[in-house]
N, C-alpha and C. Protein backbone atom coordinates (compact mmCIF):
# COMPACT_ATOMS: atom_id res chain seq x y z
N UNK A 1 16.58 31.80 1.14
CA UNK A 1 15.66 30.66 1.02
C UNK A 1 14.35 31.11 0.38
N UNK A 2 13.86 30.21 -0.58
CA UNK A 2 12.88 30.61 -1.28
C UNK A 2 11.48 31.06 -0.33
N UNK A 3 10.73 32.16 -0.27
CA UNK A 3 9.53 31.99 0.45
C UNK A 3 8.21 31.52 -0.26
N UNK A 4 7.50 30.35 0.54
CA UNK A 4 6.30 29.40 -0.15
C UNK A 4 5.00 30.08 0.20
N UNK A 5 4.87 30.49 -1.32
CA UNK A 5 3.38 31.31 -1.26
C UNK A 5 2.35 30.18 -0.81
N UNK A 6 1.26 30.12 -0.24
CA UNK A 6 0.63 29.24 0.58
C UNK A 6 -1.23 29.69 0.29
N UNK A 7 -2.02 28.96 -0.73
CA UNK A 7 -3.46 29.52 -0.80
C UNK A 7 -4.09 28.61 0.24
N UNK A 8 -5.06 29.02 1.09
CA UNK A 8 -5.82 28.47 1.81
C UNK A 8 -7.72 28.85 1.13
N UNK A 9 -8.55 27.69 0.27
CA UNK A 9 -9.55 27.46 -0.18
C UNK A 9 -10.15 27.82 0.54
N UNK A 10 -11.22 28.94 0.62
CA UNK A 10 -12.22 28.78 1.05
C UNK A 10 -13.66 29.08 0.66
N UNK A 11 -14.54 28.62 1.62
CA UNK A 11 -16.25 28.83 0.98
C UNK A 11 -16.91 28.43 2.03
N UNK A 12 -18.97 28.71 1.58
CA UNK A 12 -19.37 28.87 2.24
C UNK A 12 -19.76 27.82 3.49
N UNK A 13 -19.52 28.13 4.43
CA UNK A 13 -19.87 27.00 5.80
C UNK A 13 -18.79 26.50 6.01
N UNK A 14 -17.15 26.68 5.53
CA UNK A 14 -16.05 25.56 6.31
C UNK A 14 -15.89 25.88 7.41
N UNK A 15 -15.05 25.12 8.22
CA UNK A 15 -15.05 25.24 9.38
C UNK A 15 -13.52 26.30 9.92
N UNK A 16 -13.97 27.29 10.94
CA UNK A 16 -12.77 28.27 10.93
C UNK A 16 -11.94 27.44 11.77
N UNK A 17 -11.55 26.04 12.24
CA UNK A 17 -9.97 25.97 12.59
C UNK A 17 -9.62 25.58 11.88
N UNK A 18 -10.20 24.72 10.53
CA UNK A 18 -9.79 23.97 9.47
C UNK A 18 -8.82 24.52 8.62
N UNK A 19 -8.84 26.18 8.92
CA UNK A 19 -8.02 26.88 8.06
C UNK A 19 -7.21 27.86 8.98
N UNK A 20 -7.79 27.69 10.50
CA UNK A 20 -7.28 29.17 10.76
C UNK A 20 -6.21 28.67 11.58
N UNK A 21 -5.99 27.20 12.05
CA UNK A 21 -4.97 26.60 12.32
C UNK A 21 -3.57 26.03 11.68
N UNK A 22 -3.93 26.19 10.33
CA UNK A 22 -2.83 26.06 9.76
C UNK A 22 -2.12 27.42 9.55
N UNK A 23 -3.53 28.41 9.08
CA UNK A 23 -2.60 29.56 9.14
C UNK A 23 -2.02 30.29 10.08
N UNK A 24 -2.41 29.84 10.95
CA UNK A 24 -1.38 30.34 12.21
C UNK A 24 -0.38 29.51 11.99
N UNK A 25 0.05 28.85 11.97
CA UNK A 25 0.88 28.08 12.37
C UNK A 25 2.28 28.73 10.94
N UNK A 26 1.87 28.57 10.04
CA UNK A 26 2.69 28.76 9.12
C UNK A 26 3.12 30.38 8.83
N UNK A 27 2.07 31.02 9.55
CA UNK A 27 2.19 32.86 8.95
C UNK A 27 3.35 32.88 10.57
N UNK A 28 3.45 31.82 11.38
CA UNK A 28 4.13 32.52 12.69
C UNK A 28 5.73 31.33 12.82
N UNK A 29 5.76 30.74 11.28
CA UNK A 29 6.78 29.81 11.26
C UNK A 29 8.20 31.20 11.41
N UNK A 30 9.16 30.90 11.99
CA UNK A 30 10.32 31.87 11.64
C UNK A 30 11.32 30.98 11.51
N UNK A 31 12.67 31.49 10.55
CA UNK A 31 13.89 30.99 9.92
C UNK A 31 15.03 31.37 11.66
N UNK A 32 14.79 31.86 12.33
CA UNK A 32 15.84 32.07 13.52
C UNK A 32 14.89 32.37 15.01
N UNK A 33 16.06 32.55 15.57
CA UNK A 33 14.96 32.58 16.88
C UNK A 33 14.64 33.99 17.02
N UNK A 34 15.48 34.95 16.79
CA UNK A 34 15.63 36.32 16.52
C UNK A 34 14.34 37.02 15.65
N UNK A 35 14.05 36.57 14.45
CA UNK A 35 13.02 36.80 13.21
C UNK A 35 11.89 36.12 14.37
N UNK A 36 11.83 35.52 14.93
CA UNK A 36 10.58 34.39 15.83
C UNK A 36 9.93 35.84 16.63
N UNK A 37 11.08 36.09 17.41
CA UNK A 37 10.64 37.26 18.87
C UNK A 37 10.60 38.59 18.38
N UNK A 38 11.34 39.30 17.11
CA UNK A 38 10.76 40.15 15.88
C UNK A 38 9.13 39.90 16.09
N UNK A 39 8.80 38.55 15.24
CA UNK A 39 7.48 38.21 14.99
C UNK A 39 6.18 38.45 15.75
N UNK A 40 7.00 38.12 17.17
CA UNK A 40 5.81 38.30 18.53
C UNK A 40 6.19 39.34 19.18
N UNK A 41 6.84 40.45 18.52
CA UNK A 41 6.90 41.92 18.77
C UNK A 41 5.62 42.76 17.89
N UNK A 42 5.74 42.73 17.00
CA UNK A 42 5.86 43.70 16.26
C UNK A 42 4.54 43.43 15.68
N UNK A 43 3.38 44.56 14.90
CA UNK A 43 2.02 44.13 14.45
C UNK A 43 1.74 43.70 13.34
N UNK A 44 3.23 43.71 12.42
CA UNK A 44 3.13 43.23 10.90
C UNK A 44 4.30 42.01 10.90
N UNK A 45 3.84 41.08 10.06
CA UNK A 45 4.33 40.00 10.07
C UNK A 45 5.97 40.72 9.36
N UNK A 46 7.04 40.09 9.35
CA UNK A 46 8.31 40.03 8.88
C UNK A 46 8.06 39.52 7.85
N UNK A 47 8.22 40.48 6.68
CA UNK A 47 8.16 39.98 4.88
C UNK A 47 9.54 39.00 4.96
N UNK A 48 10.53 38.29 5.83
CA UNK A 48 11.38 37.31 5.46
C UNK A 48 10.93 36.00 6.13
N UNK A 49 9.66 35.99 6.47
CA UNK A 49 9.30 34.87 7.19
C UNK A 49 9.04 33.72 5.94
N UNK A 50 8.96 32.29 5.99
CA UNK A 50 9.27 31.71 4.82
C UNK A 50 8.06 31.34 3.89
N UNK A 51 6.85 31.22 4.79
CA UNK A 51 5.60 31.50 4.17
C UNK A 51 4.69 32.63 3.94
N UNK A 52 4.62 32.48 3.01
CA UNK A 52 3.31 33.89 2.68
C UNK A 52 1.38 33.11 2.61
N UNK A 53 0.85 33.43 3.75
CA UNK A 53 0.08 32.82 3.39
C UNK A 53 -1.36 33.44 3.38
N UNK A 54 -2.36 33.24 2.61
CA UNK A 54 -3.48 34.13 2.17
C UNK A 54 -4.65 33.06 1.78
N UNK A 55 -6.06 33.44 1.49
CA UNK A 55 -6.97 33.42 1.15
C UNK A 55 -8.10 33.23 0.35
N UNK A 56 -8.65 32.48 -0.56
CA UNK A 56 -8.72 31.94 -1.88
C UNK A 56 -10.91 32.02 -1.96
N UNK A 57 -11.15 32.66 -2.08
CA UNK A 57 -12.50 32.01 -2.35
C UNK A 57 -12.86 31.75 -3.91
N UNK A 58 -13.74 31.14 -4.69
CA UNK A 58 -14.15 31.10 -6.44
C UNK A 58 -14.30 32.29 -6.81
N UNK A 59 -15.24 33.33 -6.35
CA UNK A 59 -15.82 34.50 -6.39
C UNK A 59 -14.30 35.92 -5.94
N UNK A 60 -13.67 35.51 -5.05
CA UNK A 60 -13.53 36.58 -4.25
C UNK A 60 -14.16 37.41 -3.46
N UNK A 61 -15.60 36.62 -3.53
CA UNK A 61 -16.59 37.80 -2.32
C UNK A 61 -16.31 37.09 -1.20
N UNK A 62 -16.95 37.68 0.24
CA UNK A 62 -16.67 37.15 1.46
C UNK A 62 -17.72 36.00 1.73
N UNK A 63 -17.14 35.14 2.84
CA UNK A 63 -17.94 34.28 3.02
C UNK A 63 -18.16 34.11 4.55
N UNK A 64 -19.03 32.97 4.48
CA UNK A 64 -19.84 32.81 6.33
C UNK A 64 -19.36 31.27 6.35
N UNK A 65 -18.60 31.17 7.73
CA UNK A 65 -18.20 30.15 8.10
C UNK A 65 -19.29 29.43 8.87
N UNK A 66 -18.34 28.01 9.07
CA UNK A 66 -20.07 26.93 9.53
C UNK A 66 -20.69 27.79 10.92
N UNK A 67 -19.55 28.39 11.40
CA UNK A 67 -19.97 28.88 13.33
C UNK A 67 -20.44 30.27 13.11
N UNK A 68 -20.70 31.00 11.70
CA UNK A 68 -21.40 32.17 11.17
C UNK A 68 -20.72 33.38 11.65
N UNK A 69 -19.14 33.20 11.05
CA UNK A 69 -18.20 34.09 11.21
C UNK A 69 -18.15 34.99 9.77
N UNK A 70 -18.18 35.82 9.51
CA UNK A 70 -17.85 36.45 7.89
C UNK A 70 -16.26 36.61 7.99
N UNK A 71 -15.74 36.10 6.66
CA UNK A 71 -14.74 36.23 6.06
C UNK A 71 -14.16 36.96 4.49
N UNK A 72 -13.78 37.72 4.61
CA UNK A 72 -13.46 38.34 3.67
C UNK A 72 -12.24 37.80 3.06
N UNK A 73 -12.25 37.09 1.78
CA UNK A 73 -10.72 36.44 1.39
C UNK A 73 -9.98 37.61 0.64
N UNK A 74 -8.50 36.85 0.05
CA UNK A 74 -7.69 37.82 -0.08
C UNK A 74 -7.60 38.09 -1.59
N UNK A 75 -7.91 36.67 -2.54
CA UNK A 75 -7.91 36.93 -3.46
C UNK A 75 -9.51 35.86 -3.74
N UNK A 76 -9.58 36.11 -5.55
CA UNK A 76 -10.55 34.96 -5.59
C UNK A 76 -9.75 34.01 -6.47
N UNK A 77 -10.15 33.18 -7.02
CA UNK A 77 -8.90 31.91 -7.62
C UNK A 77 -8.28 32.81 -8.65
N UNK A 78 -9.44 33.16 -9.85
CA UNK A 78 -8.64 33.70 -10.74
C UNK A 78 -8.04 34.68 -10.61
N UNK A 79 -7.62 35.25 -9.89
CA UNK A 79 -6.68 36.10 -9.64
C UNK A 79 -5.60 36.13 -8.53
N UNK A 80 -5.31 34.48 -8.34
CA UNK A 80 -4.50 34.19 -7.15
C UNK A 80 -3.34 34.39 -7.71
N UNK A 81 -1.87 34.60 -6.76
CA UNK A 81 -0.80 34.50 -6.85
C UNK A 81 -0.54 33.07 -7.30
N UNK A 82 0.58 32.76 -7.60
CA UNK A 82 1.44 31.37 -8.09
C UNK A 82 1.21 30.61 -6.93
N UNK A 83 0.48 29.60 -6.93
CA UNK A 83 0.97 28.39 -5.35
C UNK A 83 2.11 27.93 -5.36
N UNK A 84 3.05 27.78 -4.38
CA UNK A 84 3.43 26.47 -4.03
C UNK A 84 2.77 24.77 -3.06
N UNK A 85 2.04 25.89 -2.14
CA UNK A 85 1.24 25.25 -1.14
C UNK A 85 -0.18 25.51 -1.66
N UNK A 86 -1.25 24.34 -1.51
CA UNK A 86 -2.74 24.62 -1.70
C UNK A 86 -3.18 24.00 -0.79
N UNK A 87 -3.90 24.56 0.33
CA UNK A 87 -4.90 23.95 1.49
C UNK A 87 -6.37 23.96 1.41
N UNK A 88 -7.00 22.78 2.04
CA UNK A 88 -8.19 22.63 1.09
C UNK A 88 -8.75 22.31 2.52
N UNK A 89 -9.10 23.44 3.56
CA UNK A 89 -10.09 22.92 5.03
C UNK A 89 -11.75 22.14 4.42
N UNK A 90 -11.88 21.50 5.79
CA UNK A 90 -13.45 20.54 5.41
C UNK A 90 -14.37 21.81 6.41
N UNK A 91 -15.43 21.53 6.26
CA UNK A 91 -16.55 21.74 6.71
C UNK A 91 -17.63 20.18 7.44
N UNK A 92 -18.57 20.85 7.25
CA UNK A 92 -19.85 20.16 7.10
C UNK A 92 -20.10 19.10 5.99
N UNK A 93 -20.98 18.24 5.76
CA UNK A 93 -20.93 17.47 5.06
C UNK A 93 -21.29 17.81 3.86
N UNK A 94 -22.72 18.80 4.09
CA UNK A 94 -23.34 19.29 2.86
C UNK A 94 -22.83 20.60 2.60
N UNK A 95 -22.28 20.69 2.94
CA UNK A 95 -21.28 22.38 2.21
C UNK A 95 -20.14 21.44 1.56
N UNK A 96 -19.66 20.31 2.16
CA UNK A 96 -18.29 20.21 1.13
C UNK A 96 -18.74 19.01 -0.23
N UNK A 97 -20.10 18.75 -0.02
CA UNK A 97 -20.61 17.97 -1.21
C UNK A 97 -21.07 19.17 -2.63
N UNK A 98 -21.20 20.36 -1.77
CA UNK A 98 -21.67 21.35 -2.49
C UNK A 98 -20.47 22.00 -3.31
N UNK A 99 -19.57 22.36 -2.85
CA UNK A 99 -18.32 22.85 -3.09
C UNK A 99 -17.91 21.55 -4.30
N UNK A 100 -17.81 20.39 -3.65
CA UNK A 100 -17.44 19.36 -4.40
C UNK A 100 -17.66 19.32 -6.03
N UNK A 101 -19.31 19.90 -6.09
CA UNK A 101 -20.13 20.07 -7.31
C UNK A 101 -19.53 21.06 -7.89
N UNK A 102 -18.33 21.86 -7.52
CA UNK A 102 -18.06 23.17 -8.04
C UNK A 102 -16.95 22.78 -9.45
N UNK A 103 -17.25 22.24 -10.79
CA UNK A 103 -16.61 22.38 -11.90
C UNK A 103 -15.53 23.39 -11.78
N UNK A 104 -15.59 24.64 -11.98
CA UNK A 104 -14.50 25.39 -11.46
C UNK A 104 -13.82 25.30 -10.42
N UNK A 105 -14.04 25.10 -9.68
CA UNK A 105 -13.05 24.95 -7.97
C UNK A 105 -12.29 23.62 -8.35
N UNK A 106 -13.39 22.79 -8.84
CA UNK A 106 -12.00 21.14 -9.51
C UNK A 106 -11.36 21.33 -10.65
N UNK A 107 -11.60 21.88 -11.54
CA UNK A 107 -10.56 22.12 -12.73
C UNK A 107 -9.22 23.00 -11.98
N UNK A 108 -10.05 23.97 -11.30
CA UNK A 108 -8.32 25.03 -10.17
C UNK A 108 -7.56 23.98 -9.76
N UNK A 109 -8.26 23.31 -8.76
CA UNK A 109 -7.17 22.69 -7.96
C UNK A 109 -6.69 21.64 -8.73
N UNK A 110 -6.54 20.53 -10.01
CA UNK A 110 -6.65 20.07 -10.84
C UNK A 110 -4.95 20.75 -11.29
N UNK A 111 -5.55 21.99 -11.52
CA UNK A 111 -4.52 22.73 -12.49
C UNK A 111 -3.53 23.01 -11.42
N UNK A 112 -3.26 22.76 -10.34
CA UNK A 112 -2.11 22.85 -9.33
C UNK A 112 -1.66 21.51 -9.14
N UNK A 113 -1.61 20.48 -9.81
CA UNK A 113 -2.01 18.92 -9.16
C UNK A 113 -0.01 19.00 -9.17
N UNK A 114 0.79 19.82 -9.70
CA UNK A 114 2.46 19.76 -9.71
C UNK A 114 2.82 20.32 -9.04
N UNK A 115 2.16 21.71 -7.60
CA UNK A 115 3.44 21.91 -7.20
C UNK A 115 3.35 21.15 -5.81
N UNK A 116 4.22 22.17 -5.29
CA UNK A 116 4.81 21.38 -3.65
C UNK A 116 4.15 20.70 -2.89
N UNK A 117 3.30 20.90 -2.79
CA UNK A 117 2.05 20.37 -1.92
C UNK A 117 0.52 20.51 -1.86
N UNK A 118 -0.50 19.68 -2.09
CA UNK A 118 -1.53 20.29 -1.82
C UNK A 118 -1.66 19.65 -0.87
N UNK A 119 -2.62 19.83 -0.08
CA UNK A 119 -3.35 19.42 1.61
C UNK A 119 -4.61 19.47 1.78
N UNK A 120 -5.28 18.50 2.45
CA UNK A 120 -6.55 18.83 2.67
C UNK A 120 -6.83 18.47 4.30
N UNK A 121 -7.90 19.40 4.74
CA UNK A 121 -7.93 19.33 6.39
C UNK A 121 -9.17 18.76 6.62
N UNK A 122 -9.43 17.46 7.37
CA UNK A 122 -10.82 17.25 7.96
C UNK A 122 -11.73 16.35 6.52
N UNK A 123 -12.47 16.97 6.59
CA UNK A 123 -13.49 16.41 5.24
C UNK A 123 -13.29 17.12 4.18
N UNK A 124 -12.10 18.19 4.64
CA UNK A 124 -11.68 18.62 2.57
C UNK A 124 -11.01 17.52 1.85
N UNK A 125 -10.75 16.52 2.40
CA UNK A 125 -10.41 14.86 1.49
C UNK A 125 -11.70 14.77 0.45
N UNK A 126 -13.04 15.44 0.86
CA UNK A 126 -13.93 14.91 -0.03
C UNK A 126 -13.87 15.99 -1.15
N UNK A 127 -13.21 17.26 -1.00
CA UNK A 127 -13.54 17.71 -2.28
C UNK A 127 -12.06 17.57 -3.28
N UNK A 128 -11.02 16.86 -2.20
CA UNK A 128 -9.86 16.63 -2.96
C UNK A 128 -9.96 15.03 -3.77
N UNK A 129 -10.93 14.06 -2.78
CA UNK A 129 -11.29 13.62 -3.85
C UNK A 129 -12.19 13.16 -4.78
N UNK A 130 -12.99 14.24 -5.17
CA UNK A 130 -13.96 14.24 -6.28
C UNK A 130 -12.72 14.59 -7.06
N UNK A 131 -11.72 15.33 -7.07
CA UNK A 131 -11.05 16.13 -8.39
C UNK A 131 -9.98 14.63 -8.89
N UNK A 132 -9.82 13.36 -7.98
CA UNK A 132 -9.43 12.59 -8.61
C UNK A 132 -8.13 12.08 -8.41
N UNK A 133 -7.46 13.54 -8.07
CA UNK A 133 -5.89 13.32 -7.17
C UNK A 133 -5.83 12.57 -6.17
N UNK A 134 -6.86 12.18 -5.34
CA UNK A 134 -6.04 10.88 -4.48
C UNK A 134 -6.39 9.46 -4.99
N UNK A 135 -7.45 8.98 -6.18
CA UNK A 135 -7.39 7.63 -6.71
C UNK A 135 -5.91 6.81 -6.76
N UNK A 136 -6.00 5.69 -6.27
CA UNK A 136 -4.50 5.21 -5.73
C UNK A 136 -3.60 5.75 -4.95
N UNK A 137 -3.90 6.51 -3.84
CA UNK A 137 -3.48 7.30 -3.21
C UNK A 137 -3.93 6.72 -1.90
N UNK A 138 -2.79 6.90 -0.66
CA UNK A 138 -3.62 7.05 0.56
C UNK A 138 -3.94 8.31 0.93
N UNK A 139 -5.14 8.40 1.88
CA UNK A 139 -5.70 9.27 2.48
C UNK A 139 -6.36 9.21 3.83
N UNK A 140 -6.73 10.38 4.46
CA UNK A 140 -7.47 10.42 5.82
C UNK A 140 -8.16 11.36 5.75
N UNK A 141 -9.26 11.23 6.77
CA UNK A 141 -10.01 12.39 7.02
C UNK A 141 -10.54 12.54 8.58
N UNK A 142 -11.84 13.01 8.62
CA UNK A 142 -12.17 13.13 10.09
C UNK A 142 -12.62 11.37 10.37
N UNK A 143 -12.37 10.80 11.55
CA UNK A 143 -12.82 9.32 11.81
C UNK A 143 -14.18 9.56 11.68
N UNK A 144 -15.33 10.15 11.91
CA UNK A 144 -16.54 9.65 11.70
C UNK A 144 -16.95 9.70 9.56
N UNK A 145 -15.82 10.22 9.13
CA UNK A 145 -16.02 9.90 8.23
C UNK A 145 -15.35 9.08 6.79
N UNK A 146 -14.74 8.47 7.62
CA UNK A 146 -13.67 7.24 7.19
C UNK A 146 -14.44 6.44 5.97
N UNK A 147 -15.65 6.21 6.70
CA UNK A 147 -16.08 4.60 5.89
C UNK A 147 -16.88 5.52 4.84
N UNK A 148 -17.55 6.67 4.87
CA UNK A 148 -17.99 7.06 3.72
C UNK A 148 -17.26 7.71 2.82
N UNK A 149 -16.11 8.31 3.15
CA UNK A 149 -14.78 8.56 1.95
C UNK A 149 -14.52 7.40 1.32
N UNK A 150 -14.22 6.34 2.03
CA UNK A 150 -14.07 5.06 1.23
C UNK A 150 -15.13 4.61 0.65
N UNK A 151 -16.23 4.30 0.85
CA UNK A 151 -17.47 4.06 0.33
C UNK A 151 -17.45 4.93 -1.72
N UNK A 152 -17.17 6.53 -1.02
CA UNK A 152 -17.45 7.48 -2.24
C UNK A 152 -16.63 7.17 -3.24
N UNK A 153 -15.66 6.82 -2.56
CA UNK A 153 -13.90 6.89 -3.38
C UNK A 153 -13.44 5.64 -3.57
N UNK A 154 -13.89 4.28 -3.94
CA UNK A 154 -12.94 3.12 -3.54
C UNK A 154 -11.18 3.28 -4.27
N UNK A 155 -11.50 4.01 -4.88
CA UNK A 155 -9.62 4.07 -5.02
C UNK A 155 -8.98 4.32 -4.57
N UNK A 156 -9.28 5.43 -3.04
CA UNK A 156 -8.15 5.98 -2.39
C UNK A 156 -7.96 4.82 -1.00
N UNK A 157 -6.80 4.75 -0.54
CA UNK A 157 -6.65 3.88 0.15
C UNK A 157 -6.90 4.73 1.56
N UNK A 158 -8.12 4.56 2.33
CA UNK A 158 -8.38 5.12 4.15
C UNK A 158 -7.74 5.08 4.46
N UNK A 159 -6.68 5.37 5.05
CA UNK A 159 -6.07 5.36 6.49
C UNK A 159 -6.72 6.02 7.76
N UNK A 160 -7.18 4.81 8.65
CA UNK A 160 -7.62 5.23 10.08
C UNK A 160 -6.73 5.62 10.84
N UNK A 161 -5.21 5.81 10.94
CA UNK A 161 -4.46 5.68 12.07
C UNK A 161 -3.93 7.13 11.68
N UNK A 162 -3.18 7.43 12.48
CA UNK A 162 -2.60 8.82 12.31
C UNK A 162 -3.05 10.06 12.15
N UNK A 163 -2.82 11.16 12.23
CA UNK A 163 -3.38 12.23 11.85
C UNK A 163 -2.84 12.80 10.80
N UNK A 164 -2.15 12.26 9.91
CA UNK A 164 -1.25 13.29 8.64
C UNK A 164 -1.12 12.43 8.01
N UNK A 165 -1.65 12.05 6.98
CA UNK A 165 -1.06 11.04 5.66
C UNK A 165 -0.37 11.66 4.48
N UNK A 166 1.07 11.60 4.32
CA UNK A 166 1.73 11.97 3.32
C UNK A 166 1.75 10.58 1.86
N UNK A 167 1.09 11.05 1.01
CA UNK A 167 0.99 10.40 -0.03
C UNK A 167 1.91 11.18 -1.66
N UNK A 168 2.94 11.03 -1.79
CA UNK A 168 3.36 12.17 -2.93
C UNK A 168 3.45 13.39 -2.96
N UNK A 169 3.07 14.27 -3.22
CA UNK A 169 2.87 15.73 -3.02
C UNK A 169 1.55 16.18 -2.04
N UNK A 170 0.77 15.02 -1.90
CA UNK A 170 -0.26 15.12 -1.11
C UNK A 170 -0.47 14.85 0.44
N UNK A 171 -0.95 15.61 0.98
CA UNK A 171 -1.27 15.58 2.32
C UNK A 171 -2.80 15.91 3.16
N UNK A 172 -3.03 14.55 3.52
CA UNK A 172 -4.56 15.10 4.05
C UNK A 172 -4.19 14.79 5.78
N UNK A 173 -4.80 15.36 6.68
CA UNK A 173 -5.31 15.00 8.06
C UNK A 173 -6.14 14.90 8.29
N UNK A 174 -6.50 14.28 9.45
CA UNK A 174 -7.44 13.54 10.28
C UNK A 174 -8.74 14.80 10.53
N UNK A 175 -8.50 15.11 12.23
CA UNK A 175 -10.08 15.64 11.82
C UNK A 175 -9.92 17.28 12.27
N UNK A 176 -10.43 18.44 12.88
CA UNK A 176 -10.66 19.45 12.43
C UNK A 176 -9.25 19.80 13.16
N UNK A 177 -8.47 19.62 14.12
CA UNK A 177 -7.80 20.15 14.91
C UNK A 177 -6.45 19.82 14.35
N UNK A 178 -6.47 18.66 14.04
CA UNK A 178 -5.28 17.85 13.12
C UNK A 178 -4.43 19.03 11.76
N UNK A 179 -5.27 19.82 11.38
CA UNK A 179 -4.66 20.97 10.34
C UNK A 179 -3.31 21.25 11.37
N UNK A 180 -3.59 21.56 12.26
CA UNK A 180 -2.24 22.49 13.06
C UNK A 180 -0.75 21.41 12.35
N UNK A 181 -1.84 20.06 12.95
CA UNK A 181 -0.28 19.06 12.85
C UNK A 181 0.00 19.30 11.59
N UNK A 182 -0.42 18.77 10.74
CA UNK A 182 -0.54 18.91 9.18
C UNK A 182 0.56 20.01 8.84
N UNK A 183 0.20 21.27 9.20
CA UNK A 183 0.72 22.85 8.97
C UNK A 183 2.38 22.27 9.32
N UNK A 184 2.58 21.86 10.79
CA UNK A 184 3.86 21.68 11.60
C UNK A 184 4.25 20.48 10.59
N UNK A 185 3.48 19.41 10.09
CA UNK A 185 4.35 18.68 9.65
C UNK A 185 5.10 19.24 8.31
N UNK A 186 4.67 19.75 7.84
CA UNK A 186 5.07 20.45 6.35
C UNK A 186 6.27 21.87 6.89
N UNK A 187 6.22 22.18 7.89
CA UNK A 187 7.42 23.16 8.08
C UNK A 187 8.49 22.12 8.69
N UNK A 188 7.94 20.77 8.99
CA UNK A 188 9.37 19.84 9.16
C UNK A 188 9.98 19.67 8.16
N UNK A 189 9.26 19.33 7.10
CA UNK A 189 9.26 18.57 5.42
C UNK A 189 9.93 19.85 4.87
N UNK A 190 9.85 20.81 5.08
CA UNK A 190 10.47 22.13 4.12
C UNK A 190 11.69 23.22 5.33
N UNK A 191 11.76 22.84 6.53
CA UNK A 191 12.58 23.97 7.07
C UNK A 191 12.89 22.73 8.24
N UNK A 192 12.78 21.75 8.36
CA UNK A 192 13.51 21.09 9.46
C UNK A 192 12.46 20.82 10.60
N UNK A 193 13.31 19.60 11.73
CA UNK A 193 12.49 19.11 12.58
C UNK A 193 12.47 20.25 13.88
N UNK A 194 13.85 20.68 13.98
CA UNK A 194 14.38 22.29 14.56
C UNK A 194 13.09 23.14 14.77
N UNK A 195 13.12 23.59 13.69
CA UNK A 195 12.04 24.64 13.56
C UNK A 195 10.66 24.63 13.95
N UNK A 196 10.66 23.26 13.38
CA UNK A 196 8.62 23.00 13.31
C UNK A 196 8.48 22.77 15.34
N UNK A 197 9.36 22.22 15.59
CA UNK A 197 9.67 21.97 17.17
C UNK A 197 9.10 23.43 17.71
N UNK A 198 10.19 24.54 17.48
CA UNK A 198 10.11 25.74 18.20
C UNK A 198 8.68 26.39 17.55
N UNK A 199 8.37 25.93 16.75
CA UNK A 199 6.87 26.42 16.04
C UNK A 199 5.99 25.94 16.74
N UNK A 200 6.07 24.52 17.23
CA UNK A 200 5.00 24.24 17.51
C UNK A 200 4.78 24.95 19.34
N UNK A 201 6.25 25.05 19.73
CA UNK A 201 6.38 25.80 20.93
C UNK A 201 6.13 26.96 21.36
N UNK A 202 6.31 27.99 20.30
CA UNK A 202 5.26 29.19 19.80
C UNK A 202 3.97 29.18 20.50
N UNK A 203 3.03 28.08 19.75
CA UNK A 203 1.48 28.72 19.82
C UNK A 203 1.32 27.53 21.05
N UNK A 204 2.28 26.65 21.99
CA UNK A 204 1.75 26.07 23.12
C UNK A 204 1.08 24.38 22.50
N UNK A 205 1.76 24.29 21.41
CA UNK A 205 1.38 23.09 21.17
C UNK A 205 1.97 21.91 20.64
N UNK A 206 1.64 20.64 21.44
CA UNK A 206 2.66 19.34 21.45
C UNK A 206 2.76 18.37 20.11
N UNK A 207 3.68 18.18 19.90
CA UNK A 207 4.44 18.47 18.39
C UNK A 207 4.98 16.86 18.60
């Protein structure tokens, strides 16, 4: 089975579950139950696990999260591996209006607008849509910021209800905690309802 290289965006001030919940979730997805208890043995992940997932800043230098964590990413864009998966965590309001302004960071993600999935977590809806990909599109974000995504964006269609809106290749969630679901829903969408089940049973969480 093919393994889905997976970039997770980041910069300065997002918020660390926005990203660090999906990547758990997906770096601890396993193809058997066997490769699973491998997984929660051993201190290096199993190179047959089905995601590979890593780190993305513009620069490649490290960055400071909103709760003033330093992060060191893995690559910087231009020199990322091939996506299949692109995750786009929110922050703060004025870090992701800032990011938003980033010409380069929207032409990147722009230039991924074909493969498998992109995603955005929380208020990364706002920098997914300045780049334009969700106009006629539904979308979600965090509820306190519903009416001003719509306000910014009148093309994308809000959705208040749910925490995961699958629109085409696109996927945004609700608000900072919602990434996990997001993560689990996309290992349903690509490896089964099976799996994402025992995944979500993994890290203790209701699926």
């Amino acid at each position: 089975m093919k393994k889905r290289k997976v970039g997770i965006l980041l910069y300065e001030f997002v918020d660390v579950l926005d990203f660090s919940g999906p990547a758990e979730v997906l770096s601890l997805t396993s193809n058997s139950r066997v490769e699973e208890s491998l997984t929660l043995y051993k201190k290096q992940l199993l190179p047959t696990r089905p995601f590979e997932v890593f780190t993305l800043t513009d620069t490649g230098l490290q960055i400071k999260t909103h709760s003033g964590i330093t992060i060191m990413p893995d690559y910087s864009i231009d020199k990322s591996p091939k996506l299949d998966i692109l995750i786009i965590p929110g922050g703060p309001l004025r870090s992701v209006q800032s990011i938003s302004k980033n010409q380069k960071i929207r032409d990147w993600i722009v230039s991924h607008s074909n493969i498998e999935f992109i995603c955005s977590v929380c208020t990364g809806a706002f920098i997914l849509g300045e780049t334009g990909l969700l106009n006629g599109k539904k979308a979600t974000t965090h509820h306190l910021a519903h009416k001003l995504l719509q306000k910014k964006y009148p093309d994308i269609q809000v959705i208040s209800e749910g925490k995961v809106v699958h629109d085409n290749n696109l996927l945004t969630s609700g608000g900072v905690s919602s990434g996990i679901n997001m993560a689990l829903y996309l290992v349903e969408k690509i490896l089964g309802k099976e799996i994402a089940e025992r995944t979500a049973k993994i890290i203790e969480f209701e699926y």
